[in-house]
C-alpha atoms as a PDB file:
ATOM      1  CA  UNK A   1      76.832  97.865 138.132  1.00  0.00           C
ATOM      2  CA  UNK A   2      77.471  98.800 134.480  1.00  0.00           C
ATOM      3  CA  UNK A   3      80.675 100.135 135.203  1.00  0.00           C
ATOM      4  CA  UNK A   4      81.853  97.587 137.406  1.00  0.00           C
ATOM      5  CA  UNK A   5      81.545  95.426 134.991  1.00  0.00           C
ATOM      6  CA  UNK A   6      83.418  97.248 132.708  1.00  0.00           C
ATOM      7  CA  UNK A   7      86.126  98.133 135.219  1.00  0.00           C
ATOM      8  CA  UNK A   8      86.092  94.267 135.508  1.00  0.00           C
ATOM      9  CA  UNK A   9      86.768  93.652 132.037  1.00  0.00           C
ATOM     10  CA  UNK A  10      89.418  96.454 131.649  1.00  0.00           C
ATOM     11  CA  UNK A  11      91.486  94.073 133.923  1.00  0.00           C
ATOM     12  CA  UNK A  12      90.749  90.642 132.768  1.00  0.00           C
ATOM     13  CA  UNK A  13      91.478  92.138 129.403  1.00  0.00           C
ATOM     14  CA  UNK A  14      94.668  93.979 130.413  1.00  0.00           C
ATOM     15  CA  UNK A  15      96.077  90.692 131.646  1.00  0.00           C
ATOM     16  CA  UNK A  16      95.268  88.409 128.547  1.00  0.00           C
ATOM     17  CA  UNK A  17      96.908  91.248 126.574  1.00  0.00           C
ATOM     18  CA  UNK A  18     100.157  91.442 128.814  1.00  0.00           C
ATOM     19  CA  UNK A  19     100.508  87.263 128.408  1.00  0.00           C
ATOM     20  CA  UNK A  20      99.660  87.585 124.425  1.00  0.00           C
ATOM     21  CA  UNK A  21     100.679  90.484 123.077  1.00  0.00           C
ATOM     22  CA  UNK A  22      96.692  91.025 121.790  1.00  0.00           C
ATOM     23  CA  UNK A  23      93.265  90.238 121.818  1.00  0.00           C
ATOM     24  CA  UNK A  24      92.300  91.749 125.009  1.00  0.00           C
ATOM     25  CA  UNK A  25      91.819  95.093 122.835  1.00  0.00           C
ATOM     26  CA  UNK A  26      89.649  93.356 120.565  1.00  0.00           C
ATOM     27  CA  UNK A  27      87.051  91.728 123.337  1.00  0.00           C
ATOM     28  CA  UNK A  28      86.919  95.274 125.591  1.00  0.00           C
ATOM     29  CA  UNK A  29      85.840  96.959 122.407  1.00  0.00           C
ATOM     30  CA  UNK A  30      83.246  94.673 121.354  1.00  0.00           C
ATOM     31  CA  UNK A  31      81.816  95.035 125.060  1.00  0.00           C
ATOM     32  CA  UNK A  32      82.256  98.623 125.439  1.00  0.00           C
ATOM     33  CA  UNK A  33      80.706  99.176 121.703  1.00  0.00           C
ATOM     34  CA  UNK A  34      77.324  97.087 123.508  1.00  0.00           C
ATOM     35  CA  UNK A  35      76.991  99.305 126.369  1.00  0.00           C
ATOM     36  CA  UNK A  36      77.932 102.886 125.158  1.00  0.00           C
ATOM     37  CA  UNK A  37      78.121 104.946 121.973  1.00  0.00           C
ATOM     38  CA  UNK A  38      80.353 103.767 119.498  1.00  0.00           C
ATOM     39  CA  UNK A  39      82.144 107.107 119.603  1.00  0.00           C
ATOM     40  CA  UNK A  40      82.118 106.841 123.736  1.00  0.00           C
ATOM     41  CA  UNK A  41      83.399 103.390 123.458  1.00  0.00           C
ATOM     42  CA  UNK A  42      86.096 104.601 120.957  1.00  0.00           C
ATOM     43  CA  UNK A  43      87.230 107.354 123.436  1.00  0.00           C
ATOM     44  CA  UNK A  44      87.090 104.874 127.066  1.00  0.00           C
ATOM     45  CA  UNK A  45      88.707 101.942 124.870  1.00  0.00           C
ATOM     46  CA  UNK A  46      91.477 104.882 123.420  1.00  0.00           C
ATOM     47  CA  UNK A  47      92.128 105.613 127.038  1.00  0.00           C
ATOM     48  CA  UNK A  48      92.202 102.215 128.696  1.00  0.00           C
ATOM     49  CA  UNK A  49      94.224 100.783 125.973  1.00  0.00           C
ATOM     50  CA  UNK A  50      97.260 103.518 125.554  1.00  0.00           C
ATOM     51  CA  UNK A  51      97.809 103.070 129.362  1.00  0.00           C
ATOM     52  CA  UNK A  52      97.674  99.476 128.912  1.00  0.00           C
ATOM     53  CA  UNK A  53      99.884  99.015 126.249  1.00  0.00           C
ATOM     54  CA  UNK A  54     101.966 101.474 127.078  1.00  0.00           C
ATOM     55  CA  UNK A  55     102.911 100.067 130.769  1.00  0.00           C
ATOM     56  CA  UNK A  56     103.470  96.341 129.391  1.00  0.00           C
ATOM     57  CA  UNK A  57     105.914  98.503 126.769  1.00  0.00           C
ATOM     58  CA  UNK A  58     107.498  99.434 130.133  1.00  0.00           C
ATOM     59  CA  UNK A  59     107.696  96.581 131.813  1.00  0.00           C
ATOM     60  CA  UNK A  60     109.633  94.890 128.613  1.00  0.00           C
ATOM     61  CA  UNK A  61     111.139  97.928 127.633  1.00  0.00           C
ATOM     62  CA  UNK A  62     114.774  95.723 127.471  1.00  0.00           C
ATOM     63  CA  UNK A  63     113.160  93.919 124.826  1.00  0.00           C
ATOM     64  CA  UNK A  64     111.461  96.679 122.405  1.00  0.00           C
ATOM     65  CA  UNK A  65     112.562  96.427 118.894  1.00  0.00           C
ATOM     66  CA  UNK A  66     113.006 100.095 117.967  1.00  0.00           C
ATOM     67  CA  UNK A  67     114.118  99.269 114.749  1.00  0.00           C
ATOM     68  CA  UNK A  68     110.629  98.960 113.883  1.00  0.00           C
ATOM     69  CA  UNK A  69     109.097 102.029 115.259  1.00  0.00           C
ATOM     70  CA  UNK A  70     110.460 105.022 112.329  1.00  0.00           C
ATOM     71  CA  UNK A  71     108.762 102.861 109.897  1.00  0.00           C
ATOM     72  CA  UNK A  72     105.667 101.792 111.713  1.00  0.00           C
ATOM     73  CA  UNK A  73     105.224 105.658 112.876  1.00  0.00           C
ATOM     74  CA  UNK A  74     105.416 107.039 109.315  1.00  0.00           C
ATOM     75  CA  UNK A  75     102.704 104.614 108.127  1.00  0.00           C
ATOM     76  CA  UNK A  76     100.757 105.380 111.281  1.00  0.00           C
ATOM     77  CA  UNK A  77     100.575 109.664 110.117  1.00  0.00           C
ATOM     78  CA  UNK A  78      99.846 108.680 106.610  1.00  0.00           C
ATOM     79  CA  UNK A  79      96.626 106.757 107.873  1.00  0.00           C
ATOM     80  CA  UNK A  80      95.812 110.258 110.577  1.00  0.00           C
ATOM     81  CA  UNK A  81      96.796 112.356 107.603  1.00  0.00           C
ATOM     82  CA  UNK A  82      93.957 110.274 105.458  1.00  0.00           C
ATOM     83  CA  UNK A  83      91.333 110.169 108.161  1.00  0.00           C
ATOM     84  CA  UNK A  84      92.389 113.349 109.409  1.00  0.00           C
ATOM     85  CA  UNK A  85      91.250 115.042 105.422  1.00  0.00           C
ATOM     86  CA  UNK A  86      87.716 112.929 105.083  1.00  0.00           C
ATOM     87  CA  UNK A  87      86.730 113.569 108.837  1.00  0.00           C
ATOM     88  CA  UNK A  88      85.442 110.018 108.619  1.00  0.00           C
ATOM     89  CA  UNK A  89      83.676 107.756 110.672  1.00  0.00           C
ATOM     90  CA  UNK A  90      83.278 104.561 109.250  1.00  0.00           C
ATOM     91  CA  UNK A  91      80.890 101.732 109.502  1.00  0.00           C
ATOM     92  CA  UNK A  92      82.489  99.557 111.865  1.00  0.00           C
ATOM     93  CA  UNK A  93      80.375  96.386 110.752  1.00  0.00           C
ATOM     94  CA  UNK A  94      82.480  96.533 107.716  1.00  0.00           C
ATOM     95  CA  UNK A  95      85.891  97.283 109.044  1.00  0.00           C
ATOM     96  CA  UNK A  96      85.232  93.991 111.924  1.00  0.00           C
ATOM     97  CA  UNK A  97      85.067  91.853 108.747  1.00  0.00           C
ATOM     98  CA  UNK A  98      87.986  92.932 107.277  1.00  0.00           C
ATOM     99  CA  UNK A  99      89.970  92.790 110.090  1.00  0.00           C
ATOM    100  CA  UNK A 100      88.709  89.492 111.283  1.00  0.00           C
ATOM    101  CA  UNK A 101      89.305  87.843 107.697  1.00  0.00           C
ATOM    102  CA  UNK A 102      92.778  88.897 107.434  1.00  0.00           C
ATOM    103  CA  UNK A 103      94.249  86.886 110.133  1.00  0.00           C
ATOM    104  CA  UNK A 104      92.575  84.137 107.819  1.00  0.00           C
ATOM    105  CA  UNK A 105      93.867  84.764 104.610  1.00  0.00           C
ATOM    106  CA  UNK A 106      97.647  85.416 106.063  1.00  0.00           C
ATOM    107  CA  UNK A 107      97.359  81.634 106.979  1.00  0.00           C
ATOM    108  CA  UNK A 108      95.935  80.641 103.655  1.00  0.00           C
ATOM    109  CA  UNK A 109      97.764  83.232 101.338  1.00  0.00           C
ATOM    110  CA  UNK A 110     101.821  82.106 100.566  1.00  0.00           C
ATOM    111  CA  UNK A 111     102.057  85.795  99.675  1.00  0.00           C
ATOM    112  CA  UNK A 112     100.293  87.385 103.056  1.00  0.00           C
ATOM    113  CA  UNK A 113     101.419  84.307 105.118  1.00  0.00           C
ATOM    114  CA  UNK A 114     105.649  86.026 104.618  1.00  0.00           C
ATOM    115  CA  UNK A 115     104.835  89.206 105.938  1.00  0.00           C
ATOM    116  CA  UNK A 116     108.102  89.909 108.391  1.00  0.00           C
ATOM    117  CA  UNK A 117     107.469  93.256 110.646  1.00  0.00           C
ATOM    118  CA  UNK A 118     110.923  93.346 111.187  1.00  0.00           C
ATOM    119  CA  UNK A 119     111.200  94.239 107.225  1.00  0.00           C
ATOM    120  CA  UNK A 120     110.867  97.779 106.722  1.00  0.00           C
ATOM    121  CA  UNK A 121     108.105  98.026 103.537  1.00  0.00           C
ATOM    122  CA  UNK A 122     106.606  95.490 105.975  1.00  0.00           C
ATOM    123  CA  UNK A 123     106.489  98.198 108.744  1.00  0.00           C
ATOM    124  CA  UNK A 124     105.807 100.984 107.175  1.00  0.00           C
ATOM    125  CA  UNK A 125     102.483  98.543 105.615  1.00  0.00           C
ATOM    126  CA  UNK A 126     101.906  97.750 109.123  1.00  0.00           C
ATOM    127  CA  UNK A 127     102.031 100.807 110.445  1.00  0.00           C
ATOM    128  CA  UNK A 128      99.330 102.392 108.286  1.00  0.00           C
ATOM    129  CA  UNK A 129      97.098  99.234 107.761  1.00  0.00           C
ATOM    130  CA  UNK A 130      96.728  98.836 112.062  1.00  0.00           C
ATOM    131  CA  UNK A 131      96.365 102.382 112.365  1.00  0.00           C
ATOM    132  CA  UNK A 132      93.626 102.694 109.565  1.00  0.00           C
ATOM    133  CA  UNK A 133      91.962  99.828 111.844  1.00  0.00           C
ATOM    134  CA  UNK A 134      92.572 100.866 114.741  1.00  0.00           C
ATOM    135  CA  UNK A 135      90.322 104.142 113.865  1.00  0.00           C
ATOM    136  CA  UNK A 136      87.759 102.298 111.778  1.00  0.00           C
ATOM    137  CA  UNK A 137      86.654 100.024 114.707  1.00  0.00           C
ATOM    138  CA  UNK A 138      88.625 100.883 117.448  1.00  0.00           C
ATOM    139  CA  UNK A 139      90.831  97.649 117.492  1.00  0.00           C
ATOM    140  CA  UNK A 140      93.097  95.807 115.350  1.00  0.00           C
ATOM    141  CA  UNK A 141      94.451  93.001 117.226  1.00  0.00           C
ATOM    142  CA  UNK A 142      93.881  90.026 114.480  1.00  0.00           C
ATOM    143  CA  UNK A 143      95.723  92.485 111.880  1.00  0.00           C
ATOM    144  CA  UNK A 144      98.512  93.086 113.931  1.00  0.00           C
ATOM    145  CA  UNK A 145      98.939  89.437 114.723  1.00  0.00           C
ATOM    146  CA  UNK A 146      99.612  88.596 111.188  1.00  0.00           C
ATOM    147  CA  UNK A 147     102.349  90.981 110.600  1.00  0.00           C
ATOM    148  CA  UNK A 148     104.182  88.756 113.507  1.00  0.00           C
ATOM    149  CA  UNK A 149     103.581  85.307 112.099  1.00  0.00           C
ATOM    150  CA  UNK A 150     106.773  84.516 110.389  1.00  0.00           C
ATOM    151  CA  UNK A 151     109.072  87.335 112.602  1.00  0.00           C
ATOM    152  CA  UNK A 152     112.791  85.797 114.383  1.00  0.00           C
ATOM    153  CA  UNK A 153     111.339  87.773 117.809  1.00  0.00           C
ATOM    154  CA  UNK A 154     111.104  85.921 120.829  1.00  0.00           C
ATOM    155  CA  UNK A 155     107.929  85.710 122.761  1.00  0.00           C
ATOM    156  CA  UNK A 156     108.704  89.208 125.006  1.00  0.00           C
ATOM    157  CA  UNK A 157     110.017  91.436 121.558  1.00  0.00           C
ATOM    158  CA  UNK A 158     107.004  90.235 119.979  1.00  0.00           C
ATOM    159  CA  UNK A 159     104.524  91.154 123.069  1.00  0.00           C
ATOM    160  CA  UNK A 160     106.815  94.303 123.839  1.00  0.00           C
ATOM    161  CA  UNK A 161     107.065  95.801 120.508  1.00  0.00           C
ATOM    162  CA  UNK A 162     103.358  95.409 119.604  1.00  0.00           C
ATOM    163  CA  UNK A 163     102.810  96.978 123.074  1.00  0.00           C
ATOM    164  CA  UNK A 164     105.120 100.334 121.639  1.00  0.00           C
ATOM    165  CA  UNK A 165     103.235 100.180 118.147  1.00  0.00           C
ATOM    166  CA  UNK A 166      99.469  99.544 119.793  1.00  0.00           C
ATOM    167  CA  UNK A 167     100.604 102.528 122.431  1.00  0.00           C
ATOM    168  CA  UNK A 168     101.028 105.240 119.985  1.00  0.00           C
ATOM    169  CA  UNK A 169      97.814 104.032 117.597  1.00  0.00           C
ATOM    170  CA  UNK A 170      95.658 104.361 120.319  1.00  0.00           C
ATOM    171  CA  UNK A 171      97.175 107.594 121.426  1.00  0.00           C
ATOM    172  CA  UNK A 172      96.346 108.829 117.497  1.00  0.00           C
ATOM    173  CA  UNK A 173      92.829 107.197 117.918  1.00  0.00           C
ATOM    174  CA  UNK A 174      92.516 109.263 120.964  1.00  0.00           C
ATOM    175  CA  UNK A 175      93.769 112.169 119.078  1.00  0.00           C
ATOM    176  CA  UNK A 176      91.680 111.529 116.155  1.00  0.00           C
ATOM    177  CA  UNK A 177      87.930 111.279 118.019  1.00  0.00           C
ATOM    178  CA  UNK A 178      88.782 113.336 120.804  1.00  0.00           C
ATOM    179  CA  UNK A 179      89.797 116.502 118.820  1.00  0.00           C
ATOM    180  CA  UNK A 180      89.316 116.141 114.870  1.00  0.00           C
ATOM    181  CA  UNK A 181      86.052 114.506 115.194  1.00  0.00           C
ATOM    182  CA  UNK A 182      85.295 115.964 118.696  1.00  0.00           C
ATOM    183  CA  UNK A 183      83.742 113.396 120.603  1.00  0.00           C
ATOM    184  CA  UNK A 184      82.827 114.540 124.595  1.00  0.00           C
ATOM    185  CA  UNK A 185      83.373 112.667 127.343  1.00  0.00           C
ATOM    186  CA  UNK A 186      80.565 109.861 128.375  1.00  0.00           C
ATOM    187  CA  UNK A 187      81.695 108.602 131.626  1.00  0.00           C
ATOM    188  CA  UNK A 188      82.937 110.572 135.080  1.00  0.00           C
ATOM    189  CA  UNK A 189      86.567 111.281 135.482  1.00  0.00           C
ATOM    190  CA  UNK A 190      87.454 109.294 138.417  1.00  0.00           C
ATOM    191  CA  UNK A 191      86.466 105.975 136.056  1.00  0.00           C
ATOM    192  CA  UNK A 192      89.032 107.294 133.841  1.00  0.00           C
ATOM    193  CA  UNK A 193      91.543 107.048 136.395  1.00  0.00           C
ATOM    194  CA  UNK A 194      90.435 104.023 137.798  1.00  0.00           C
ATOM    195  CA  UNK A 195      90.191 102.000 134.867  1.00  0.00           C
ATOM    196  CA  UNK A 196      93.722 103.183 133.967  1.00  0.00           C
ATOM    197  CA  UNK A 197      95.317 101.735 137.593  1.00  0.00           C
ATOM    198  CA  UNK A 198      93.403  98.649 136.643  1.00  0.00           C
ATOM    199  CA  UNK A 199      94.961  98.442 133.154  1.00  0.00           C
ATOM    200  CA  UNK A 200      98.721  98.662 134.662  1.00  0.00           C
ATOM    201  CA  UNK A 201      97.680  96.252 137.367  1.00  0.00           C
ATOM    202  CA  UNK A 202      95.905  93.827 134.699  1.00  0.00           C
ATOM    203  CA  UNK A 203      99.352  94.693 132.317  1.00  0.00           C
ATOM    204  CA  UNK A 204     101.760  93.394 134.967  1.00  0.00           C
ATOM    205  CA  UNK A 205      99.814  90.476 136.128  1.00  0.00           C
ATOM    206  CA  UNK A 206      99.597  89.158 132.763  1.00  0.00           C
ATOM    207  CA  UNK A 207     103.166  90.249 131.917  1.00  0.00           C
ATOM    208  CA  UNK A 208     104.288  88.174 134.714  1.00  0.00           C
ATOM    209  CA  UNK A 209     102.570  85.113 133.768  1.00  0.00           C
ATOM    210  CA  UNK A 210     104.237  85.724 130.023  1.00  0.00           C
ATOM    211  CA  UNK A 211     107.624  84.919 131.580  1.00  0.00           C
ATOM    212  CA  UNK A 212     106.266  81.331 132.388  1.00  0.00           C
ATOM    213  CA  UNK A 213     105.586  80.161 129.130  1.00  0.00           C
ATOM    214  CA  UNK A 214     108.298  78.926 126.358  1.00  0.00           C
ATOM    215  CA  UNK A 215     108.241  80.470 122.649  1.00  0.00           C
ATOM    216  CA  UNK A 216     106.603  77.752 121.309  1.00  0.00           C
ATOM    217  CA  UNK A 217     103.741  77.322 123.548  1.00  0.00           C
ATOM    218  CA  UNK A 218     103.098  81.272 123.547  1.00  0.00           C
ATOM    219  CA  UNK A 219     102.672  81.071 119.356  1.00  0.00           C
ATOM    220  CA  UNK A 220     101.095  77.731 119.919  1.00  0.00           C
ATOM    221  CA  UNK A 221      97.909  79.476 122.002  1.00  0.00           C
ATOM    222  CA  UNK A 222      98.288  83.145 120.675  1.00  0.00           C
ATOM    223  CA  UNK A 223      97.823  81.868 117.273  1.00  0.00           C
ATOM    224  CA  UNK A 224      94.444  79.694 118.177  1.00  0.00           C
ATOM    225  CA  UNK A 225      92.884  82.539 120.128  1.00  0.00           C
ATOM    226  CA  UNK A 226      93.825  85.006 117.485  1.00  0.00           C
ATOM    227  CA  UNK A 227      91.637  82.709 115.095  1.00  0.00           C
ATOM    228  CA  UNK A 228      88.893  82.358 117.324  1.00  0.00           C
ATOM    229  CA  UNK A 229      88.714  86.171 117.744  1.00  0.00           C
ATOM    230  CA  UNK A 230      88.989  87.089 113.880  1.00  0.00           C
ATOM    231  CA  UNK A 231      85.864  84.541 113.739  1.00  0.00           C
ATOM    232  CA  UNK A 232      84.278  86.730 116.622  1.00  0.00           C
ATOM    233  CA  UNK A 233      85.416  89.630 114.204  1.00  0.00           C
ATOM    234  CA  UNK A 234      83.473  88.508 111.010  1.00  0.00           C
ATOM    235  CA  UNK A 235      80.104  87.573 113.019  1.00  0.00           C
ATOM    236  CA  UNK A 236      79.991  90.549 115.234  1.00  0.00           C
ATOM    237  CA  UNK A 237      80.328  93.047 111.547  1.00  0.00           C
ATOM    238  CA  UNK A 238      78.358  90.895 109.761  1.00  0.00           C
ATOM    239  CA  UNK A 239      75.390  91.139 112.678  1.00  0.00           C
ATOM    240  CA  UNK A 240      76.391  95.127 112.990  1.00  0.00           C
ATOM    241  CA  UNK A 241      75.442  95.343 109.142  1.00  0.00           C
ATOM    242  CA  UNK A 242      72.095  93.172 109.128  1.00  0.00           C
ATOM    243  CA  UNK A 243      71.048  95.208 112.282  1.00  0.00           C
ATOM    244  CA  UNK A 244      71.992  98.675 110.666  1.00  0.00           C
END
């Protein structure tokens, strides 16, 4: 039953993600993290999440920005190269705070609130800031958000390129806990391989539905649920600290 339900999830999330561009990420970890290790869930959610990404990068491919990838790429080592020399595994209840503030303060802070990903210092920011989340708690979906708030993209360059950028970070998360901090295998390999069919099928659905909507409705919703998710963020550290 337990991994039914998490098979479940891996679609339902896979399709939210392929009609927003995030937060399906962000809910699968906080589920997996509540019913396996947090270095399990790190290693499922690693899996589940490169395939996902990386067929909704497929299925937009036309409208990728690759501009953006040198830049993002070179942040992304500098975070591995950091991690990679302290061997560190954070506390998570700390990073989920951080991560669910920022979308906050990008909406309240002039300064924060101009951040362009399509800028390169912007990128290359991004790139290392996500990634650096992405291996402190597994997800950074309300941090990547805010990088896209003020970009020219249209609705399928914003969901496609953050499907490229979230593709390869959870490919270096993967990387990261599966051989630097060694972290074996929880679950049995056909769940693997089922939960990754589910995560294309769950990617196309929702990429699908993505074509139905206009610009302005998609940054309309994707900007409430991203809120409501950063709030989820804050309370789920700040109860991960007053347990620990």
């Amino acid at each position: 039953m337990l991994l039914t339900f998490i098979l479940a999830t891996v679609f339902a999330t896979a399709v939210l993600s392929g009609v927003l561009g995030m937060a399906g990420g962000m809910i699968l970890m906080a589920i997996l993290v509540s019913t396996l290790s947090v270095a399990g869930a790190m290693i499922v959610h690693g899996v589940v999440q490169a395939v996902s990404n990386g067929s909704r990068a497929w299925f937009l491919r036309h409208h990728i920005q690759w501009r953006i990838l040198p830049a993002y790429t070179l942040g992304a080592a500098a975070a591995l190269a950091g991690f990679t020399a302290l061997s560190l595994v954070p506390n998570a209840g700390v990073v989920l705070i951080l991560v669910g503030a920022f979308p906050f303060a990008a909406r309240w802070n002039a300064r924060l609130s101009g951040l362009d990903v399509t800028r390169p210092a912007t990128t290359l920011a991004c790139g290392f800031t996500v990634t650096a989340a992405q291996l402190l708690a597994g997800a950074s979906g309300p941090l990547l958000d805010a990088f896209y708030l003020n970009t020219p993209l249209s609705r399928q360059q914003v969901v496609a390129s953050k499907a490229i950028t979230q593709t390869l970070g959870h490919l270096v998360k993967l990387f990261y806990y599966g051989l630097i901090i060694g972290v074996a295998e929880e679950l049995p390999g056909w769940f693997f391989v089922l939960a990754a069919m589910l995560a294309v099928a769950g990617a196309r659905s929702g990429v699908a539905l993505l074509h139905r909507w206009n610009d302005e409705r998609f940054r309309t919703v994707s900007g409430r649920v991203i809120l409501v998710i950063a709030a989820v963020c804050v309370a789920r550290g700040a109860y991960e600290l007053v347990v620990a």
